[in-house]
C-alpha atoms as a PDB file:
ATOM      1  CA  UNK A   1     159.497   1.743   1.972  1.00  0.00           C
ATOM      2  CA  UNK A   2     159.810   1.696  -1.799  1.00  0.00           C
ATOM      3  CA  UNK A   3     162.687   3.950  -3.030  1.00  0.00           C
ATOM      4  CA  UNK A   4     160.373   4.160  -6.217  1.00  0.00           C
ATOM      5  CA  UNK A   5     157.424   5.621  -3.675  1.00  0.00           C
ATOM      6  CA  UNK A   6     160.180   8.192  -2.428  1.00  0.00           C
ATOM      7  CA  UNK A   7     161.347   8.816  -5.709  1.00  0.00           C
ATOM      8  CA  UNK A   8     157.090   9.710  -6.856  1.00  0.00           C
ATOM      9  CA  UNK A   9     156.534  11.426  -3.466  1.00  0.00           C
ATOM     10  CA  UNK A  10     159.495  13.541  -4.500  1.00  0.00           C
ATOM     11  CA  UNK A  11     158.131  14.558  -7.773  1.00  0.00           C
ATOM     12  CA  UNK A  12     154.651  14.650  -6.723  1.00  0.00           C
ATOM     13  CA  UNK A  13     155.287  16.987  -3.773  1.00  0.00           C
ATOM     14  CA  UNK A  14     157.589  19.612  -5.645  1.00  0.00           C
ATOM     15  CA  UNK A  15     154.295  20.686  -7.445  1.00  0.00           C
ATOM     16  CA  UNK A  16     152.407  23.802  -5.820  1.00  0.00           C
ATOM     17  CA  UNK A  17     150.018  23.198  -2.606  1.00  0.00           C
ATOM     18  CA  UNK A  18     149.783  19.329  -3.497  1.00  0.00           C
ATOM     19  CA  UNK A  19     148.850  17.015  -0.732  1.00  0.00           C
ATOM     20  CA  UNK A  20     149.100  12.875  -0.032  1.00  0.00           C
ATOM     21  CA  UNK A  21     146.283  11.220   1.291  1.00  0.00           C
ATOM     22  CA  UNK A  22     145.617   7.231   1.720  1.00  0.00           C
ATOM     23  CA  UNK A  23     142.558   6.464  -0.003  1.00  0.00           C
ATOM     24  CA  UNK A  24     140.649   3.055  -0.414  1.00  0.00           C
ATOM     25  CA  UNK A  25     142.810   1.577   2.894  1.00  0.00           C
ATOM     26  CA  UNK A  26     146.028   1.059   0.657  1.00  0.00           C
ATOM     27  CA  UNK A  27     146.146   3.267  -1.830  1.00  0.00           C
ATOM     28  CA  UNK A  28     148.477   6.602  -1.533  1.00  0.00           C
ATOM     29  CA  UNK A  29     146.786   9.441  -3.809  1.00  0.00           C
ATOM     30  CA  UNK A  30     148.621  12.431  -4.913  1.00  0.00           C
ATOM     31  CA  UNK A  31     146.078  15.412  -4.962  1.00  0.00           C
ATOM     32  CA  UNK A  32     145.639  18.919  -5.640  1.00  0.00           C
ATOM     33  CA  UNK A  33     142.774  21.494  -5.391  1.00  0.00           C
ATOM     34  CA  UNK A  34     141.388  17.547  -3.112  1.00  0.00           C
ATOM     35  CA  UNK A  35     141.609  16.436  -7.018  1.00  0.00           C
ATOM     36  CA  UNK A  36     143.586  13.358  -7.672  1.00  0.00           C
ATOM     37  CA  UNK A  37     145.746  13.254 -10.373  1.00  0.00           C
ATOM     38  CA  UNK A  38     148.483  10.035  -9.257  1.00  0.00           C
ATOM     39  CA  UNK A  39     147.096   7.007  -7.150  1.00  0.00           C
ATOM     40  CA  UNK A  40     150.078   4.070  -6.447  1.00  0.00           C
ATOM     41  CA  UNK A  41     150.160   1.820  -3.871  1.00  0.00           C
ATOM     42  CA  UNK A  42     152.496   1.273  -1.158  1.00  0.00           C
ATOM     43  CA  UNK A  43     154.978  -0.841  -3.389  1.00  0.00           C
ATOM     44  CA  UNK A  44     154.494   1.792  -6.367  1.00  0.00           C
ATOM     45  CA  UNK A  45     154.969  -0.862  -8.700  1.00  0.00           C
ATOM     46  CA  UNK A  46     152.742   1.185 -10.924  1.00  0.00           C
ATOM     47  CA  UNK A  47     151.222   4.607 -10.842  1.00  0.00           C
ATOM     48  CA  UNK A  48     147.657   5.703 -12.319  1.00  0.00           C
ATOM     49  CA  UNK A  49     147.713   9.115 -13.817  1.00  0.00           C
ATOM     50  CA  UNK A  50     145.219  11.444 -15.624  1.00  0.00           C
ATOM     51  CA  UNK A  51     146.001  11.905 -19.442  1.00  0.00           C
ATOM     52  CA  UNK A  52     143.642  14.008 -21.989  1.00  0.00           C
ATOM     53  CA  UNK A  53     141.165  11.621 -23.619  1.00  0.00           C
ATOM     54  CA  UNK A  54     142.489  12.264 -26.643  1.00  0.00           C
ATOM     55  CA  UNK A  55     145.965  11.812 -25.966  1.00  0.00           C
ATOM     56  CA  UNK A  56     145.208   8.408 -24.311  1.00  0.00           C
ATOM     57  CA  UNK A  57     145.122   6.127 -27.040  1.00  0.00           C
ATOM     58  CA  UNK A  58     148.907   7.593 -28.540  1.00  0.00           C
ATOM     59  CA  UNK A  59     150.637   7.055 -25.177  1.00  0.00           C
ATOM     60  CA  UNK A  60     149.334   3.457 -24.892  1.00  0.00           C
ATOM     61  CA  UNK A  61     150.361   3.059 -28.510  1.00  0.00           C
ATOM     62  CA  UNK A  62     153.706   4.432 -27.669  1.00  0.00           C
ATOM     63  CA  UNK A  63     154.898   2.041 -25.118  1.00  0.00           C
ATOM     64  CA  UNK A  64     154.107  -1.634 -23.399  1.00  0.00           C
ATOM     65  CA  UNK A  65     154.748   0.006 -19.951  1.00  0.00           C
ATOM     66  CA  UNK A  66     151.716   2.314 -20.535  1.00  0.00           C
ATOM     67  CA  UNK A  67     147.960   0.807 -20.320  1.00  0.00           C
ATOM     68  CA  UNK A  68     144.746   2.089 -19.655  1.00  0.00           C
ATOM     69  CA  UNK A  69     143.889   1.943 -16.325  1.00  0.00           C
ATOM     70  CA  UNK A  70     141.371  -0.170 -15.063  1.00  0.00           C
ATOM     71  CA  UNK A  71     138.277   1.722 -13.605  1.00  0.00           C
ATOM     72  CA  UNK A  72     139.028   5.182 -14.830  1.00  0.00           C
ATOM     73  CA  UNK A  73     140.507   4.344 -18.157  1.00  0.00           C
ATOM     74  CA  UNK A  74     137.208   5.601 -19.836  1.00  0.00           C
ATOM     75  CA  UNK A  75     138.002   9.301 -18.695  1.00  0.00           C
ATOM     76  CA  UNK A  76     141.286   9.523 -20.081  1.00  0.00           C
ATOM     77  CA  UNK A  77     143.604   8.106 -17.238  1.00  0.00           C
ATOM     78  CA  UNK A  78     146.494   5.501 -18.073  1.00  0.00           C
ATOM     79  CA  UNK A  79     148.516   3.354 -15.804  1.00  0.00           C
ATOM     80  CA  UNK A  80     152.544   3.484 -16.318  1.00  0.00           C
ATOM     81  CA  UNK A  81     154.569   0.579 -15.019  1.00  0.00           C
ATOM     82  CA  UNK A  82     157.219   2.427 -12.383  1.00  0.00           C
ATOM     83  CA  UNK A  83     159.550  -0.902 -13.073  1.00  0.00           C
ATOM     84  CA  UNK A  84     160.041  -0.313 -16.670  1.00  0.00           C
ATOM     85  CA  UNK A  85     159.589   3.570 -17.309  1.00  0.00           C
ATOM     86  CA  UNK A  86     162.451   5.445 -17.827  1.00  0.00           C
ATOM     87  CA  UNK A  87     161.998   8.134 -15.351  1.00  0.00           C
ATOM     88  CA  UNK A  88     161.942  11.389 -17.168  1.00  0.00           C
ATOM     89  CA  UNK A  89     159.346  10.049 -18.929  1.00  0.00           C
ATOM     90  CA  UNK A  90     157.225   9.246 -15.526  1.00  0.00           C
ATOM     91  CA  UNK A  91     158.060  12.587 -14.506  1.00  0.00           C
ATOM     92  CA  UNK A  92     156.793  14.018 -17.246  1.00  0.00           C
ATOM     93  CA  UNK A  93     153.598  12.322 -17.272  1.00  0.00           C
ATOM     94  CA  UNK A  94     153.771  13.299 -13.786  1.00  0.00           C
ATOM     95  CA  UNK A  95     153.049  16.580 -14.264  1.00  0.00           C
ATOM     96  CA  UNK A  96     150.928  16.688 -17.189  1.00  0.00           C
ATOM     97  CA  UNK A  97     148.609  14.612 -15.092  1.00  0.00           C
ATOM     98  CA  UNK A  98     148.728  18.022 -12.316  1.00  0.00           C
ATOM     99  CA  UNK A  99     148.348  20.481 -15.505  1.00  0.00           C
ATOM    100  CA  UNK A 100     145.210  18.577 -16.110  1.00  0.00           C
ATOM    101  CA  UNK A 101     143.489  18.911 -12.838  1.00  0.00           C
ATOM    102  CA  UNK A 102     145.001  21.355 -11.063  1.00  0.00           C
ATOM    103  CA  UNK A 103     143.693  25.053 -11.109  1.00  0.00           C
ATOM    104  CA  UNK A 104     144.678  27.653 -14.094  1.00  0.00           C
ATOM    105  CA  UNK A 105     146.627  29.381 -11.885  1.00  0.00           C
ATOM    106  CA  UNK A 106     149.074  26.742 -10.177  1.00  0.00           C
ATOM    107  CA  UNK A 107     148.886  24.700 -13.554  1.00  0.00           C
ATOM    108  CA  UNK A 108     150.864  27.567 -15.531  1.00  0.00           C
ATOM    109  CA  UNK A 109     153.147  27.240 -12.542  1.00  0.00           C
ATOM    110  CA  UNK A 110     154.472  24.302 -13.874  1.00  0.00           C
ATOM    111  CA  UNK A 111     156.298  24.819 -17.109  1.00  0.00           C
END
């Protein structure tokens, strides 16, 4: 298993009442509330995460291991590269992605 999976699961799973499910055969989806808000797959090479629509276009802008994400990218989510991210900033996107779905309630949770 990918010590960059274990390193996402981690982060993932320290958010409130957050579950993992395998979606599309392969895929490993982070959800909350049964919303998703990070998809990887099994290498987690990469990680697909929800961003606001109008803060999409700046985080591309802001670095070559961000890109908007195929499929979804019209909705506001972005793709991050888990080989060349720094990590704080991964975990940081991490969450933001969580404060966007996630219910009022558990999203103030996370500060």
């Amino acid at each position: 298993m990918s010590g960059r999976l274990d390193r996402l699961r981690k982060v993932c799973t320290a958010l409130p009442e957050v579950t993992e499910e395998v979606t599309w055969e392969t895929d490993i989806t982070f959800r909350v509330n049964k919303k998703m808000f990070a998809i990887t797959g099994p290498d987690a090479a990469g990680v697909t995460l929800k961003a606001a629509k109008s803060e999409q276009a700046a985080l591309v802008a802001s670095a070559a291991y961000i890109q908007v994400a195929a499929y979804v990218g019209r909705f506001g989510w972005v793709s991050v590269d888990l080989m060349s991210a720094p990590w704080d900033e991964v975990v940081e996107l991490v969450r933001e992605s969580y404060r966007l779905v996630a219910p009022k309630k558990l999203a103030a949770l996370v500060d």
